[in-house]
C-alpha atoms as a PDB file:
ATOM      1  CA  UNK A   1      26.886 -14.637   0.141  1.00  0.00           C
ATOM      2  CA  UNK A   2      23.918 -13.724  -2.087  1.00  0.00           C
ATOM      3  CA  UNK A   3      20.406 -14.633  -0.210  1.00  0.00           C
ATOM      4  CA  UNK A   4      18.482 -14.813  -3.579  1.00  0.00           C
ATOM      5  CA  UNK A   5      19.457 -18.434  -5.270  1.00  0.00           C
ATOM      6  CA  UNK A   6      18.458 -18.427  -9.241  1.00  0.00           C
ATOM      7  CA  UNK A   7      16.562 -21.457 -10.093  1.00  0.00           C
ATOM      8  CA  UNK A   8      17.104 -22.841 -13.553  1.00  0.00           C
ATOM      9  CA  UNK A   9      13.948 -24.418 -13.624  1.00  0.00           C
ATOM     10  CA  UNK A  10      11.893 -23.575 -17.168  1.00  0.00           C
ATOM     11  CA  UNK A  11       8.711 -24.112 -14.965  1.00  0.00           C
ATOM     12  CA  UNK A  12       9.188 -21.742 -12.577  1.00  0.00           C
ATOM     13  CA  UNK A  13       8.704 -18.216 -13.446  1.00  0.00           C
ATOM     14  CA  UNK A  14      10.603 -14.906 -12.028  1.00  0.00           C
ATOM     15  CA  UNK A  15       8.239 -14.046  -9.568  1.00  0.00           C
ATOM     16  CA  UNK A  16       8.396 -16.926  -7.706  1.00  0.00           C
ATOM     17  CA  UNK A  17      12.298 -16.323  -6.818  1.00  0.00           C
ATOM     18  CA  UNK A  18      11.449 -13.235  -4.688  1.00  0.00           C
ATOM     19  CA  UNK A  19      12.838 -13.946  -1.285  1.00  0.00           C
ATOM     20  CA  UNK A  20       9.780 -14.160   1.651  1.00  0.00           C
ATOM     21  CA  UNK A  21      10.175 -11.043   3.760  1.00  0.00           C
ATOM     22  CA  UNK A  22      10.685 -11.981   7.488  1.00  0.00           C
ATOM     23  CA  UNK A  23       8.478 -10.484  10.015  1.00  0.00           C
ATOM     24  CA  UNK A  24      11.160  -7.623  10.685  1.00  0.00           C
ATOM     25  CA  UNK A  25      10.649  -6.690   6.278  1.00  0.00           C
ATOM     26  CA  UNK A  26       6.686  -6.695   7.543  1.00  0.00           C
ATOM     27  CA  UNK A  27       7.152  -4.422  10.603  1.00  0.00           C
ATOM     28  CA  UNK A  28       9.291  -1.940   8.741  1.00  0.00           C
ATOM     29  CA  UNK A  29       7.308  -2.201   5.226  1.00  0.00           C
ATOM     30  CA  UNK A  30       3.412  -1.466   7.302  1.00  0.00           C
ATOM     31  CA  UNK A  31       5.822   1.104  10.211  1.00  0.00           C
ATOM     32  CA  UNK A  32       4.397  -0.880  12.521  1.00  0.00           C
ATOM     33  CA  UNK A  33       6.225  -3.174  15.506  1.00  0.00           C
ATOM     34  CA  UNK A  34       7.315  -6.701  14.666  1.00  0.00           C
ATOM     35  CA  UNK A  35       4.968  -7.543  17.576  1.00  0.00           C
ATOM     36  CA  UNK A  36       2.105  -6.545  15.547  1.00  0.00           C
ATOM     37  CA  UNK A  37       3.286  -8.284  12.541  1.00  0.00           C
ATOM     38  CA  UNK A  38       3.239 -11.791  14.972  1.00  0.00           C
ATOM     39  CA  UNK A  39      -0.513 -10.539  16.132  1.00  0.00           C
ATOM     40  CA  UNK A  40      -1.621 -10.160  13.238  1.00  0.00           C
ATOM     41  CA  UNK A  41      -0.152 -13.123  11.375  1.00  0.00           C
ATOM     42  CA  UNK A  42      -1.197 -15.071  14.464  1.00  0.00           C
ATOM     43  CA  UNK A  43      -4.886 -13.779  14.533  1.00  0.00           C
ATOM     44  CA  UNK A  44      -5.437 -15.141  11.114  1.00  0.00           C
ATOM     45  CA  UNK A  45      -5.349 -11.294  10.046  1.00  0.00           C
ATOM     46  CA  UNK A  46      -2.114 -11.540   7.588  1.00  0.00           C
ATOM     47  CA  UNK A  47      -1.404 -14.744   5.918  1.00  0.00           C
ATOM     48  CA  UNK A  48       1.805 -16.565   6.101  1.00  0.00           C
ATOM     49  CA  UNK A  49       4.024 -19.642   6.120  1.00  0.00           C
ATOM     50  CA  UNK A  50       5.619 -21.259   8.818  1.00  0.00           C
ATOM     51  CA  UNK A  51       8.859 -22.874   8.504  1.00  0.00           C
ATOM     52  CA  UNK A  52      10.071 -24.688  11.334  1.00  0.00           C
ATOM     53  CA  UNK A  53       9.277 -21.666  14.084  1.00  0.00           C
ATOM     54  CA  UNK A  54       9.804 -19.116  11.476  1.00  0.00           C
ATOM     55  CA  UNK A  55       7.567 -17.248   9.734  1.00  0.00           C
ATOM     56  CA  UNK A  56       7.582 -15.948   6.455  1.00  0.00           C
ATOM     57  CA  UNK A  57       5.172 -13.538   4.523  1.00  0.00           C
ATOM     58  CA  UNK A  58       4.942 -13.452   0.888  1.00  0.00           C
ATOM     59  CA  UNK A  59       5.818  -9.885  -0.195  1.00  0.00           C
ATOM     60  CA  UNK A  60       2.349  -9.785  -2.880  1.00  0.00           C
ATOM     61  CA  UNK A  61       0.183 -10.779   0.428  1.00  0.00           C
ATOM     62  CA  UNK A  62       1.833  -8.184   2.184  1.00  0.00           C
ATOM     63  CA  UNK A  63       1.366  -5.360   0.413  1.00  0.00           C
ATOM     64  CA  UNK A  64      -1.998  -6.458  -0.970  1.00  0.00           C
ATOM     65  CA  UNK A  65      -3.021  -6.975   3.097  1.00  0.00           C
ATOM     66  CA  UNK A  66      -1.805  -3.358   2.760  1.00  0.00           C
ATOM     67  CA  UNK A  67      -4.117  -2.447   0.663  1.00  0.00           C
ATOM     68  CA  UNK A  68      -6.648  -3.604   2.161  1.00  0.00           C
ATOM     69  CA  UNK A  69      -7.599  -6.321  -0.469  1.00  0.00           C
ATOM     70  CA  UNK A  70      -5.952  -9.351   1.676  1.00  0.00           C
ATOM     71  CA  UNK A  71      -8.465 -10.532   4.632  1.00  0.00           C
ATOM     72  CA  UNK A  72      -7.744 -13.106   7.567  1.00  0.00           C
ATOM     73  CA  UNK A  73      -9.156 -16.879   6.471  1.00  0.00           C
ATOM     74  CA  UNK A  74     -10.035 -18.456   9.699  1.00  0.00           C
ATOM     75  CA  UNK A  75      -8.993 -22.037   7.748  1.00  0.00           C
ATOM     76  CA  UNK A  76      -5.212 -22.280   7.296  1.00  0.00           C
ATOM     77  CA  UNK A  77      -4.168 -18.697   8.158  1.00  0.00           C
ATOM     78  CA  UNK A  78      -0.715 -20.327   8.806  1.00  0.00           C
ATOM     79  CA  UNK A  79       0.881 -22.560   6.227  1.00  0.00           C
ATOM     80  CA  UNK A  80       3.135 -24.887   8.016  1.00  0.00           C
ATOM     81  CA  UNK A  81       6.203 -26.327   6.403  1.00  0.00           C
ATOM     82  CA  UNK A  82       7.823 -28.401   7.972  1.00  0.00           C
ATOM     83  CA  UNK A  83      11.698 -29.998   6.959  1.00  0.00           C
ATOM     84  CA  UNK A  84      11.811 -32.588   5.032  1.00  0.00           C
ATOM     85  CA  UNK A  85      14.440 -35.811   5.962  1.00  0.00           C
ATOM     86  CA  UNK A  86      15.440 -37.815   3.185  1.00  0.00           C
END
């Protein structure tokens, strides 16, 4: 089964279909543990989303935080998404 779904969308442009690396993508991308991935995401160091107790890092943000060009925002470091019930 391919992880990557295709939207058809005319609004929505390539980029945006790039799967979100897990923590695990983070930890091996930086060589570092996934430990330190969770510190830093949780210390308002690395942006990212959390989905349900999951979270998920935008590769850009990653390898701009990389680069040293990302900082920590002490405001909404973690975006929470949360399922929605219909």
């Amino acid at each position: 089964m391919d992880r990557q779904r295709v939207s058809h969308h005319p609004a929505v442009a390539a980029s945006e279909l790039e799967p979100l690396m897990t923590a695990e993508d983070v930890a091996r991308y930086m060589r570092v543990s996934r430990s330190m991935v969770y510190k830093l995401a949780e210390s308002a160091h690395l942006p990212c989303l959390r989905i349900g107790a999951c979270l998920r890092f935008e590769r850009l943000t990653v390898e701009r935080y990389a680069r040293g060009e990302v900082h920590g925002e002490p405001e909404g470091r973690v975006v929470e998404i949360k399922k929605l019930v219909a």
